[in-house]
C-alpha atoms as a PDB file:
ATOM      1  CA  UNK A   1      23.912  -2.148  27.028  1.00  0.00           C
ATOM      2  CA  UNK A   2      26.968  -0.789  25.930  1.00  0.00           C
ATOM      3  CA  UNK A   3      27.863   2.526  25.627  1.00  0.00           C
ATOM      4  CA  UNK A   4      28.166   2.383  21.551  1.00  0.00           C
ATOM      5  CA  UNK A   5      24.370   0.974  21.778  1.00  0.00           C
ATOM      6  CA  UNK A   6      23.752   4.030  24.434  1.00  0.00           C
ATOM      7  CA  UNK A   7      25.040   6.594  21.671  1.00  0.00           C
ATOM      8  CA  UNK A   8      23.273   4.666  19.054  1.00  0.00           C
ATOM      9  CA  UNK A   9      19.944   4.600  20.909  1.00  0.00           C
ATOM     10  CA  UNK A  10      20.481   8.318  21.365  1.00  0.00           C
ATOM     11  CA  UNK A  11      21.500   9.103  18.391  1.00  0.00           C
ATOM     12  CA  UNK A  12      19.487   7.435  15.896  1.00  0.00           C
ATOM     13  CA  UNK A  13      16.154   6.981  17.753  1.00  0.00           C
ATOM     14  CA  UNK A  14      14.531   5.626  14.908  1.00  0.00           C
ATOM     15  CA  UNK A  15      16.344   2.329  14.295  1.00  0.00           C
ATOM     16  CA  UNK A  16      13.556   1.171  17.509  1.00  0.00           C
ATOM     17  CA  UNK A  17      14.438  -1.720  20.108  1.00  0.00           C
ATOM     18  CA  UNK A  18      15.159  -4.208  17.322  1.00  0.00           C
ATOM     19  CA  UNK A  19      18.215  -1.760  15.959  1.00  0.00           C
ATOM     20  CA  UNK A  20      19.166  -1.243  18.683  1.00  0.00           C
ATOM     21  CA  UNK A  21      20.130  -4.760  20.144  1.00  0.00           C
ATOM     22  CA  UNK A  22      21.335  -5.501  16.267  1.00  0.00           C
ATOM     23  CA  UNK A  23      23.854  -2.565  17.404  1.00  0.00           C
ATOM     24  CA  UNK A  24      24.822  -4.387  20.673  1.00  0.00           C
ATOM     25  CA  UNK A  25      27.320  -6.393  18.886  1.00  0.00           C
ATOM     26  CA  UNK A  26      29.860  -3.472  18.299  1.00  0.00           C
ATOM     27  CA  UNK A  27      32.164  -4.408  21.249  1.00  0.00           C
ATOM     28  CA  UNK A  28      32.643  -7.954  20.058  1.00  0.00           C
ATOM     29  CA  UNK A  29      33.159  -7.127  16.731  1.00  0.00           C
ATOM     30  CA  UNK A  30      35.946  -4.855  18.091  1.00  0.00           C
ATOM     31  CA  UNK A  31      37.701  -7.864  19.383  1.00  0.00           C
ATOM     32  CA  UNK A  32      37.368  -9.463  16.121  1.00  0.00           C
ATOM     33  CA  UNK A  33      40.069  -7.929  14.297  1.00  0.00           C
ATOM     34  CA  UNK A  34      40.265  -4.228  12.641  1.00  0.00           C
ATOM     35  CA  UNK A  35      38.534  -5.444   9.321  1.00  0.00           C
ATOM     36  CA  UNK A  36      35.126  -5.767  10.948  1.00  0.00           C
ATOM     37  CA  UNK A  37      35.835  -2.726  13.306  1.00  0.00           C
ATOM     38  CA  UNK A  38      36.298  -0.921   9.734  1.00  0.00           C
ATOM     39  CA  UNK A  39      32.692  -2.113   8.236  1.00  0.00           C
ATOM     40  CA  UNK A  40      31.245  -1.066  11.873  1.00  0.00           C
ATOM     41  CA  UNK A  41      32.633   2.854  11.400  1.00  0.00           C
ATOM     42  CA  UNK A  42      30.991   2.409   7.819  1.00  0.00           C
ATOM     43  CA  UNK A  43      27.902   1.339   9.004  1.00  0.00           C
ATOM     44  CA  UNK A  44      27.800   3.907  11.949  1.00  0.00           C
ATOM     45  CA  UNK A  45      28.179   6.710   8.742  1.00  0.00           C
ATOM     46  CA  UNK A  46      25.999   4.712   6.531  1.00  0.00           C
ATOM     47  CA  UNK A  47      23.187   5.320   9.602  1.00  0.00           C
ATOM     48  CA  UNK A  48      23.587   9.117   9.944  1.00  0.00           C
ATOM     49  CA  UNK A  49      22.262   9.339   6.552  1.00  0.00           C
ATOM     50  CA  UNK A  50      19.454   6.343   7.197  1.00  0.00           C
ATOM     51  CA  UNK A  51      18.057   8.531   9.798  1.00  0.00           C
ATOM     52  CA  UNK A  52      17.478  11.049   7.633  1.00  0.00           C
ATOM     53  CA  UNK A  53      16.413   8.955   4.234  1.00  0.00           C
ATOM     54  CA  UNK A  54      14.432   6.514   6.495  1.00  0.00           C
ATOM     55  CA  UNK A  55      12.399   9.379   7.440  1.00  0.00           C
ATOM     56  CA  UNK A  56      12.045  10.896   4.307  1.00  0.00           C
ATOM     57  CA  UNK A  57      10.484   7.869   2.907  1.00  0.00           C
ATOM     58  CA  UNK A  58       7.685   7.696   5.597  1.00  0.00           C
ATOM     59  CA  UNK A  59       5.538   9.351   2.806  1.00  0.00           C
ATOM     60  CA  UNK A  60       5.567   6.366   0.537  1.00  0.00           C
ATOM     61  CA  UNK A  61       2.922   4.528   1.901  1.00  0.00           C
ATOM     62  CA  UNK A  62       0.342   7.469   1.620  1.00  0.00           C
ATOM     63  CA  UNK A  63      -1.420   8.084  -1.750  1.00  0.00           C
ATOM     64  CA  UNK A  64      -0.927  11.001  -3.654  1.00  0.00           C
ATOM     65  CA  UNK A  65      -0.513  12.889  -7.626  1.00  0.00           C
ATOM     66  CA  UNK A  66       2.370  11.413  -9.778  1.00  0.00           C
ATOM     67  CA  UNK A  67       3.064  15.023 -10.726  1.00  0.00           C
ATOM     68  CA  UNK A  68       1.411  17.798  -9.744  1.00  0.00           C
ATOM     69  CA  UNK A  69       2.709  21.111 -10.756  1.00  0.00           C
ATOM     70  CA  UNK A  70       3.826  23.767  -8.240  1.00  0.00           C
ATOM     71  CA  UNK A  71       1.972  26.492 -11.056  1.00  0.00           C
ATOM     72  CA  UNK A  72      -1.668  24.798 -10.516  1.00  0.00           C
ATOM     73  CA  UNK A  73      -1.405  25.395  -6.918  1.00  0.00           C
ATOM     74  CA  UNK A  74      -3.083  28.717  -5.265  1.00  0.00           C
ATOM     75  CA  UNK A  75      -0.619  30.550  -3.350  1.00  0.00           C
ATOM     76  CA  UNK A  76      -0.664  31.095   0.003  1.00  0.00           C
ATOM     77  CA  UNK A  77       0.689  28.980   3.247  1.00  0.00           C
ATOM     78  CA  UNK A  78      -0.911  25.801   2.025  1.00  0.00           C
ATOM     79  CA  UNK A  79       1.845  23.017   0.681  1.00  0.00           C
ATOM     80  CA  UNK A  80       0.670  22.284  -2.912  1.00  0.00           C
ATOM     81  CA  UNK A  81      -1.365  19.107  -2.934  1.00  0.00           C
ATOM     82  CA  UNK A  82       0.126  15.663  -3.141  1.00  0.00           C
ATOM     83  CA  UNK A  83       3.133  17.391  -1.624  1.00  0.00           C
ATOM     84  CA  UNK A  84       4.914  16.446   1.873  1.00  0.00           C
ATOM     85  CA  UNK A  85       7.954  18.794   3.694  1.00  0.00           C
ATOM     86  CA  UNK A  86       9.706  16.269   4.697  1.00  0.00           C
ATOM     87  CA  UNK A  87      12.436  16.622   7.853  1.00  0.00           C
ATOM     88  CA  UNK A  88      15.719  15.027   6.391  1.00  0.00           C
ATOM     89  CA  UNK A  89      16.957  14.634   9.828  1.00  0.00           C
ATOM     90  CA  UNK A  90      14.813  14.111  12.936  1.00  0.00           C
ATOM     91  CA  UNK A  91      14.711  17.287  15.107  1.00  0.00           C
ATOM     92  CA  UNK A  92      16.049  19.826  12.485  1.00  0.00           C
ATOM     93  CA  UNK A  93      14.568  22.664  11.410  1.00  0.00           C
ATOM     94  CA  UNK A  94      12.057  22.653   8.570  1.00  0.00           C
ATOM     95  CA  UNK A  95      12.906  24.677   5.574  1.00  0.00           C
ATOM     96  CA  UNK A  96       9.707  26.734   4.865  1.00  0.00           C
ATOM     97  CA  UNK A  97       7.864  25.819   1.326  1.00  0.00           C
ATOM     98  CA  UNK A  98       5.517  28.391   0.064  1.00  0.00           C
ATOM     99  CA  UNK A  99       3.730  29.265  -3.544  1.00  0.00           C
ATOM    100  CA  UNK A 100       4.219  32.398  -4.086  1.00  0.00           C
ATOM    101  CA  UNK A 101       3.384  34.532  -7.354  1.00  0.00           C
ATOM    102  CA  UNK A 102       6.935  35.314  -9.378  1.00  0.00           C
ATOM    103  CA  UNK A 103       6.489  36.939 -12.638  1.00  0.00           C
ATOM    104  CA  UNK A 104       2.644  35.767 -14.053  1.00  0.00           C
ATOM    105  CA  UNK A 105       3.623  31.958 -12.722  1.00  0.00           C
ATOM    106  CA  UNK A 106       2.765  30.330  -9.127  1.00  0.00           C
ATOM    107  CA  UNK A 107       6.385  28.908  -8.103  1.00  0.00           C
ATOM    108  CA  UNK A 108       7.648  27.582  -4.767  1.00  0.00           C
ATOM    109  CA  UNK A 109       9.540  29.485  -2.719  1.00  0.00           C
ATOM    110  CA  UNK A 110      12.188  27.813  -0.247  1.00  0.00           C
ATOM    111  CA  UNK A 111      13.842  29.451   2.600  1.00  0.00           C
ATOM    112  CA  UNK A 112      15.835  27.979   5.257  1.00  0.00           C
ATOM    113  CA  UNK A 113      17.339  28.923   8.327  1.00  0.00           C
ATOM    114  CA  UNK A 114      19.682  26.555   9.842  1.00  0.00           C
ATOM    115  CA  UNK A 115      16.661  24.383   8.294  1.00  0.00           C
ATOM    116  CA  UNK A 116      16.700  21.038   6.235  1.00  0.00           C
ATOM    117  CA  UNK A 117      13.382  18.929   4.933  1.00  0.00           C
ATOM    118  CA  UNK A 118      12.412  18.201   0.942  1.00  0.00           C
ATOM    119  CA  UNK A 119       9.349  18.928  -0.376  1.00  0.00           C
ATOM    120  CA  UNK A 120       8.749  15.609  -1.991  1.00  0.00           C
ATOM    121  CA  UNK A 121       5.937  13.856  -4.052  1.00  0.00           C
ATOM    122  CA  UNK A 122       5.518  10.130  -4.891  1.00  0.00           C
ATOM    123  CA  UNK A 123       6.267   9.145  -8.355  1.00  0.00           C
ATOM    124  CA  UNK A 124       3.459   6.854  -9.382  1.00  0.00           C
ATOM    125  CA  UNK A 125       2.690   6.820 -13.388  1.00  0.00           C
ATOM    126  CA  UNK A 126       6.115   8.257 -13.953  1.00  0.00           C
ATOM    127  CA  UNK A 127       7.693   5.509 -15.809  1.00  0.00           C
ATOM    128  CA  UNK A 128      11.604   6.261 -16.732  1.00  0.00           C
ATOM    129  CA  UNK A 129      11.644   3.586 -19.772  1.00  0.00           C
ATOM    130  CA  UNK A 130       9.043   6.155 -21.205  1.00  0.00           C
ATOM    131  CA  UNK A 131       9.427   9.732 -19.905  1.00  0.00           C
ATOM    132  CA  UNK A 132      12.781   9.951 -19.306  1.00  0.00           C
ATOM    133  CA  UNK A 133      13.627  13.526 -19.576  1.00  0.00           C
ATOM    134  CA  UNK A 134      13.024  15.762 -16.566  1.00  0.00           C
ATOM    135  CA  UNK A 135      12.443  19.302 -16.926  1.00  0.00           C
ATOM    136  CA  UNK A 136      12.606  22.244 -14.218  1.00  0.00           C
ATOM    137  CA  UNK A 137      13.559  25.818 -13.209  1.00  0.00           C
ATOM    138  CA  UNK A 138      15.159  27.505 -10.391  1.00  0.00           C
ATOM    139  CA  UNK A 139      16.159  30.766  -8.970  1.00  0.00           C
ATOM    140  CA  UNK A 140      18.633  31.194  -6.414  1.00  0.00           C
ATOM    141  CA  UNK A 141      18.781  34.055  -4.573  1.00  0.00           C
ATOM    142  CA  UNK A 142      22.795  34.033  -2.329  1.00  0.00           C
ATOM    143  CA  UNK A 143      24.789  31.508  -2.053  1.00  0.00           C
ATOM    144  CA  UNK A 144      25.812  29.942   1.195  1.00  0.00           C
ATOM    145  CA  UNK A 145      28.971  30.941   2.883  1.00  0.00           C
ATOM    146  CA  UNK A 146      31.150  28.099   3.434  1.00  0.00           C
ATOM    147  CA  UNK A 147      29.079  25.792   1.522  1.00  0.00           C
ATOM    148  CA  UNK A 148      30.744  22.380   0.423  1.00  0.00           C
ATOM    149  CA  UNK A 149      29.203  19.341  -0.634  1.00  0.00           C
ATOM    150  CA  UNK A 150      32.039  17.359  -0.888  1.00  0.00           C
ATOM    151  CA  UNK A 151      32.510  18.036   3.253  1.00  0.00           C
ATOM    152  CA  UNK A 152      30.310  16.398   5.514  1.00  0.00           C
ATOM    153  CA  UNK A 153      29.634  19.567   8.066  1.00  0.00           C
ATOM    154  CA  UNK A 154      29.319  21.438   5.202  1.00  0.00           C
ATOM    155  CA  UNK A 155      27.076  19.968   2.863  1.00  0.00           C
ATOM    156  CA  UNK A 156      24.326  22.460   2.316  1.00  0.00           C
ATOM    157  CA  UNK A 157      22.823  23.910  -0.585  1.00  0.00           C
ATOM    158  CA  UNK A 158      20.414  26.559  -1.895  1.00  0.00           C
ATOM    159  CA  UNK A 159      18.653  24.347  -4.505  1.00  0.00           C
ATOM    160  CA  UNK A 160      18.295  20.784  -5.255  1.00  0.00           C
ATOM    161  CA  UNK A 161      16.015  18.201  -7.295  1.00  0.00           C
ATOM    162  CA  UNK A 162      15.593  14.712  -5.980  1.00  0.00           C
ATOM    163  CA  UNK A 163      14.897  11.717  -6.649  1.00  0.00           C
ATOM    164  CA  UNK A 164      14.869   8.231  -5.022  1.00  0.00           C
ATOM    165  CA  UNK A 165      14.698   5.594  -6.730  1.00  0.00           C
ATOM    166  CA  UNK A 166      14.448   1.597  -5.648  1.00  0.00           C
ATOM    167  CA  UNK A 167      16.365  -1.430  -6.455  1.00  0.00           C
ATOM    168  CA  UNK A 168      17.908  -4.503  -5.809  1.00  0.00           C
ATOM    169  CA  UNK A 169      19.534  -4.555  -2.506  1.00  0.00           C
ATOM    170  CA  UNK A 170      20.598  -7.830  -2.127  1.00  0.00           C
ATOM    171  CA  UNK A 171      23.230  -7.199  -4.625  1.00  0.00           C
ATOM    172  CA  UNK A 172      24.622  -3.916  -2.387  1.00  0.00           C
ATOM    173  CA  UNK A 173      27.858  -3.898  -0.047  1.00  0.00           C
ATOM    174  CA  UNK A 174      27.487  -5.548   3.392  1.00  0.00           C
ATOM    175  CA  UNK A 175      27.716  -1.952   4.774  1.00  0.00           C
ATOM    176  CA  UNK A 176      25.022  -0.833   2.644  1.00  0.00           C
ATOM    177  CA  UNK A 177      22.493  -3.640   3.572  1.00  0.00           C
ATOM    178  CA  UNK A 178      23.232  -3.502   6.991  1.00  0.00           C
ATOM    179  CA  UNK A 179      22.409   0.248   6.926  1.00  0.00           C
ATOM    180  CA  UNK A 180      19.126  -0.728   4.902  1.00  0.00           C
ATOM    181  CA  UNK A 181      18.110  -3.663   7.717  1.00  0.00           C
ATOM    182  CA  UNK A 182      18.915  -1.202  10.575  1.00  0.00           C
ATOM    183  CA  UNK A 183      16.219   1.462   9.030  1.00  0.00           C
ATOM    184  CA  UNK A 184      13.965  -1.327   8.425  1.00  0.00           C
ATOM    185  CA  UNK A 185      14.311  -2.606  11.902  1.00  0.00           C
ATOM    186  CA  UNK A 186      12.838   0.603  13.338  1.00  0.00           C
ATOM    187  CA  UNK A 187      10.160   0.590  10.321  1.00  0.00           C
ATOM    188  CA  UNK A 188      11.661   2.535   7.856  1.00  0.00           C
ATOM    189  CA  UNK A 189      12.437   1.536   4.509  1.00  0.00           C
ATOM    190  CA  UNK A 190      15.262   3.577   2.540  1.00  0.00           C
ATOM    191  CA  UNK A 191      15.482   4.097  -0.893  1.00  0.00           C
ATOM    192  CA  UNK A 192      17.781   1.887  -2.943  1.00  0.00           C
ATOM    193  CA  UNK A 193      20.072   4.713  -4.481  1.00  0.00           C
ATOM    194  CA  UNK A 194      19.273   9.064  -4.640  1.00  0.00           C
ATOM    195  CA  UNK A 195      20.572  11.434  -7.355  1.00  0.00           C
ATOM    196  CA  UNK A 196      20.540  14.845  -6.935  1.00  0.00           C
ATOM    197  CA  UNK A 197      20.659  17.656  -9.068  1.00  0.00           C
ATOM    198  CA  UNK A 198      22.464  20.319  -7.294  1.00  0.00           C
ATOM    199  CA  UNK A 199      23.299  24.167  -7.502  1.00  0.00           C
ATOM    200  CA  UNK A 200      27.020  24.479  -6.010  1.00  0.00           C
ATOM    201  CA  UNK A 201      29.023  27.372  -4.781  1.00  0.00           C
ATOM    202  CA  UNK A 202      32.300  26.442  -6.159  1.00  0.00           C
ATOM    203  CA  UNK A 203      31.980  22.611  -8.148  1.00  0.00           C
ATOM    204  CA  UNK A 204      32.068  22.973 -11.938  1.00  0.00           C
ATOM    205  CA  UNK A 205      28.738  22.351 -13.486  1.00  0.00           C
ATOM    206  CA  UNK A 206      28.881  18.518 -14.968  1.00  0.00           C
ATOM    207  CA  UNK A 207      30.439  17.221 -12.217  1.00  0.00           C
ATOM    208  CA  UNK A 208      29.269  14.183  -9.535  1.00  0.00           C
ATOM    209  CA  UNK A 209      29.887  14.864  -6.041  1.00  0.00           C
ATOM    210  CA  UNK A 210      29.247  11.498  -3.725  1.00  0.00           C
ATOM    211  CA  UNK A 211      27.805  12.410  -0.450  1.00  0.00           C
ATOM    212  CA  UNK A 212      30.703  12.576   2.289  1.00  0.00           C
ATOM    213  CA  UNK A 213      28.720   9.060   3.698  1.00  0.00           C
ATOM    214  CA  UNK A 214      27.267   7.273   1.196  1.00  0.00           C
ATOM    215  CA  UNK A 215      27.734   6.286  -2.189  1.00  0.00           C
ATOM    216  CA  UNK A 216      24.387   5.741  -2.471  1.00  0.00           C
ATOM    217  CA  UNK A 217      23.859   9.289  -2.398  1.00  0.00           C
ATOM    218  CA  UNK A 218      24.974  11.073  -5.482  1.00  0.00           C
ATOM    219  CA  UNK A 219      24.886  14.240  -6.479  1.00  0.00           C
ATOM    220  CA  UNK A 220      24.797  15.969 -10.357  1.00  0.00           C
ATOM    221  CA  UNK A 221      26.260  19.550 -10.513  1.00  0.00           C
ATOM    222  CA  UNK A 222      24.015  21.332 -13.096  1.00  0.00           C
ATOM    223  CA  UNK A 223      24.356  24.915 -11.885  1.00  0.00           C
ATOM    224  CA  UNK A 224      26.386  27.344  -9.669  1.00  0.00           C
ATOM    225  CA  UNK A 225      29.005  30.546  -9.024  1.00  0.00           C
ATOM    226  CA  UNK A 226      28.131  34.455  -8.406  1.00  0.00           C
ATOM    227  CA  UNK A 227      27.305  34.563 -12.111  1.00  0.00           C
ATOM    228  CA  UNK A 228      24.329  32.494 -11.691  1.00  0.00           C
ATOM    229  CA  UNK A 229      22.499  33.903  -8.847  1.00  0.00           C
ATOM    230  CA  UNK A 230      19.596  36.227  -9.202  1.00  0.00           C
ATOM    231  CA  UNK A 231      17.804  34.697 -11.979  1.00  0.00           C
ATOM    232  CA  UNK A 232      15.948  32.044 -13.340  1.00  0.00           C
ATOM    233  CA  UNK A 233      17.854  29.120 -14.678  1.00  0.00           C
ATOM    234  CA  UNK A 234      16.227  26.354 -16.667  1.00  0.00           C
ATOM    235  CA  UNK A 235      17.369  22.998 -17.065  1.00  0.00           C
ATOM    236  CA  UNK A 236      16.568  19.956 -18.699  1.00  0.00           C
ATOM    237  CA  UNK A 237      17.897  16.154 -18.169  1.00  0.00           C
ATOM    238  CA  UNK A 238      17.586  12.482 -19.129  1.00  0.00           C
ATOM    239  CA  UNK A 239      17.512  11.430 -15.753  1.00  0.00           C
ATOM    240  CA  UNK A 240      17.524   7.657 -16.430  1.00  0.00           C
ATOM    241  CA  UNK A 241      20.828   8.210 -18.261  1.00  0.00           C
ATOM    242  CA  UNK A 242      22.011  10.182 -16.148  1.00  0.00           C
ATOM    243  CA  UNK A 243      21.412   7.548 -13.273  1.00  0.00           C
ATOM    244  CA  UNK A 244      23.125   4.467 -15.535  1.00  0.00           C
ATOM    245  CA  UNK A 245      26.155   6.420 -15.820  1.00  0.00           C
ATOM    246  CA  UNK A 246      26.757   7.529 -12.304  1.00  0.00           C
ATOM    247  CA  UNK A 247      25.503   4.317 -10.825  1.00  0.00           C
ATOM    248  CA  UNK A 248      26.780   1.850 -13.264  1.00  0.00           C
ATOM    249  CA  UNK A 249      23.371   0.483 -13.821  1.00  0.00           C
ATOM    250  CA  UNK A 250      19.558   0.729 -15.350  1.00  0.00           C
ATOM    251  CA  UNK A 251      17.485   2.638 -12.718  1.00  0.00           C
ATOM    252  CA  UNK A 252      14.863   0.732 -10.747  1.00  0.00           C
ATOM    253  CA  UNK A 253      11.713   2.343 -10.550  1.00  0.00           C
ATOM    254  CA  UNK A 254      11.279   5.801  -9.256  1.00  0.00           C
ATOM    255  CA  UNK A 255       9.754   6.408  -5.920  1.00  0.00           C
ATOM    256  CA  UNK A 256       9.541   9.750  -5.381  1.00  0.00           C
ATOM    257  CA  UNK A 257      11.067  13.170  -6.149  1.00  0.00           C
ATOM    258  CA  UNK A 258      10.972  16.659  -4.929  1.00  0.00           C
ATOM    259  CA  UNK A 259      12.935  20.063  -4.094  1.00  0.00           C
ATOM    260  CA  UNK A 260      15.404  20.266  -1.417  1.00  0.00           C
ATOM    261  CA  UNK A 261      16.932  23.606   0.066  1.00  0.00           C
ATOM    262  CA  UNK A 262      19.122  23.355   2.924  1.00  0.00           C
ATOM    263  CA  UNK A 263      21.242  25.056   5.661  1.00  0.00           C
ATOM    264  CA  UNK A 264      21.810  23.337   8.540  1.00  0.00           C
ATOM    265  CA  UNK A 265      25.239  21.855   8.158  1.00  0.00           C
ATOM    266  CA  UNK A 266      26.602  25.749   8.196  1.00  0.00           C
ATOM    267  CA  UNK A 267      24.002  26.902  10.165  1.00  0.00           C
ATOM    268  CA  UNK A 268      23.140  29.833   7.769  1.00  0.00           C
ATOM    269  CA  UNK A 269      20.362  30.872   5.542  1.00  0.00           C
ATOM    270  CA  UNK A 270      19.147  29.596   1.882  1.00  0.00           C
ATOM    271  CA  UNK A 271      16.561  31.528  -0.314  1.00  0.00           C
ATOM    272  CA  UNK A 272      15.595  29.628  -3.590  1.00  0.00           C
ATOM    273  CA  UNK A 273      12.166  29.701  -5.635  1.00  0.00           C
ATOM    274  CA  UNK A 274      11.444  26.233  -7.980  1.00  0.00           C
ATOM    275  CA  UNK A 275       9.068  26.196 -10.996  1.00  0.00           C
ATOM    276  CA  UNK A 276       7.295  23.009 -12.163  1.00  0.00           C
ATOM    277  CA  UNK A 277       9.133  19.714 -12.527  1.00  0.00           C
ATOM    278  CA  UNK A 278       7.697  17.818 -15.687  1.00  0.00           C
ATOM    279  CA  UNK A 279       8.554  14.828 -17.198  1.00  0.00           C
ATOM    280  CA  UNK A 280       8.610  13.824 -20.767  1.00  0.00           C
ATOM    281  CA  UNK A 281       9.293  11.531 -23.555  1.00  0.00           C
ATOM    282  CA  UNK A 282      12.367  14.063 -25.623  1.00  0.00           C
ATOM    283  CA  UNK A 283      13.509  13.673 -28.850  1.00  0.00           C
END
């Protein structure tokens, strides 16, 4: 085994045996000219994010609410029902989910420390072609020092929403399918394209931020900056538009969404609280 399938093995224990040997042609790809050398650093990027999606998507397969809403649920230490916090990389630390009482309302509150899961739900009887418009709140309490999304080691933030969505893969990249049959060689299945809406510390509201490895990964600015922090924020989106204009096509059906606060890249702290995510028809 070479040492590139050592690193891999070590690095990304998830891929399995069969991802493993699927790695073991990197050295004779490397004699093959710097064009395939250049899809092999992609793919090796493409898989730092696989090992996170691929486990994030474990929770697929179990049943669970379409929707259920964060204000139903009895505080205390309990994760709301239907609800999973989900690691987004292997061996991080789990940002902490609680519902807490905030002003009459049961909300979530998120806080990490040098922490990163989701708390995500599946999506079944939310159909985009009919309830398009997604509707949520958020407080965040500081932002995070150092914070940039567009940066790979520093792409944290305080609050996020979501969601994954499937499609047809066939017609992706080589890169991108070669990520995808990696994760599915270990058992995983990823998630055809994410969007994220995002609170950011310096990105102007309206803005799309790809993540630093993946284009797959794309993220929405809705909210962020000194002036916003403190106080609840309430937003509301046509998520299914929003998704054919960054991704350049109609969105495949949803599989799941959720809340996302995160640290770990910076290795500091992230305090956020989320209110109900509901979905509905609009004008």
């Amino acid at each position: 085994m070479s040492i590139v399938t050592e690193l891999a093995a070590s690095r990304f224990p998830w891929l399995g045996r069969p991802g493993r040997l699927a790695l073991s042609w990197i050295p004779r790809c490397r004699r093959d000219g710097p064009q395939r050398v250049g899809t092999l650093a992609l793919i090796s990027r493409l898989a730092v994010v696989a090992a996170g999606l691929s486990a994030a998507m474990a929770w697929a397969a179990e049943p669970g609410p379409a929707a259920l809403l964060f204000s139903k649920s009895a505080p205390g230490n309990a994760l709301p029902s239907g609800w999973q916090n989900l690691p987004v990389v292997s061996g991080k630390k789990l940002t902490t989910y609680t519902v807490v009482a905030d002003g009459g309302r049961n909300v979530i509150e998120a806080r990490s420390v040098d922490a990163a899961s989701a708390l995500m739900t599946k999506s079944d009887g939310v159909d985009l072609s009919v309830t398009p418009i997604v509707s949520w709140r958020w407080r965040v309490d500081h932002a995070i020092p150092g914070a940039d999304n567009r940066v790979s080691d520093k792409e944290d933030s305080p609050a996020r929403l979501v969601f994954f969505f499937d499609g047809n893969a066939s017609a992706l990249p080589f890169g991108d399918r070669a990520a995808m049959a990696l994760a599915k060689a270990g058992g995983d299945d990823l998630p055809y394209a994410t969007l994220m809406y995002i609170w950011s510390n310096d990105a102007a509201p309206g803005g799309v931020i790809q993540n630093p490895h993946t284009d797959r990964v794309q993220m929405l600015v809705v909210a962020g900056g000194d002036a916003s922090l403190g106080k609840w924020q309430t937003f509301s989106r046509n998520v299914a538009a929003d998704y054919e204009r960054i991704f350049h096509e109609t969105p495949g059906k949803l599989l799941g969404y959720g809340v996302f606060t995160d640290s770990d890249n910076t290795h500091s702290s992230a305090h956020a609280w989320y209110g109900d995510v509901r979905f509905s028809a609009g004008k």
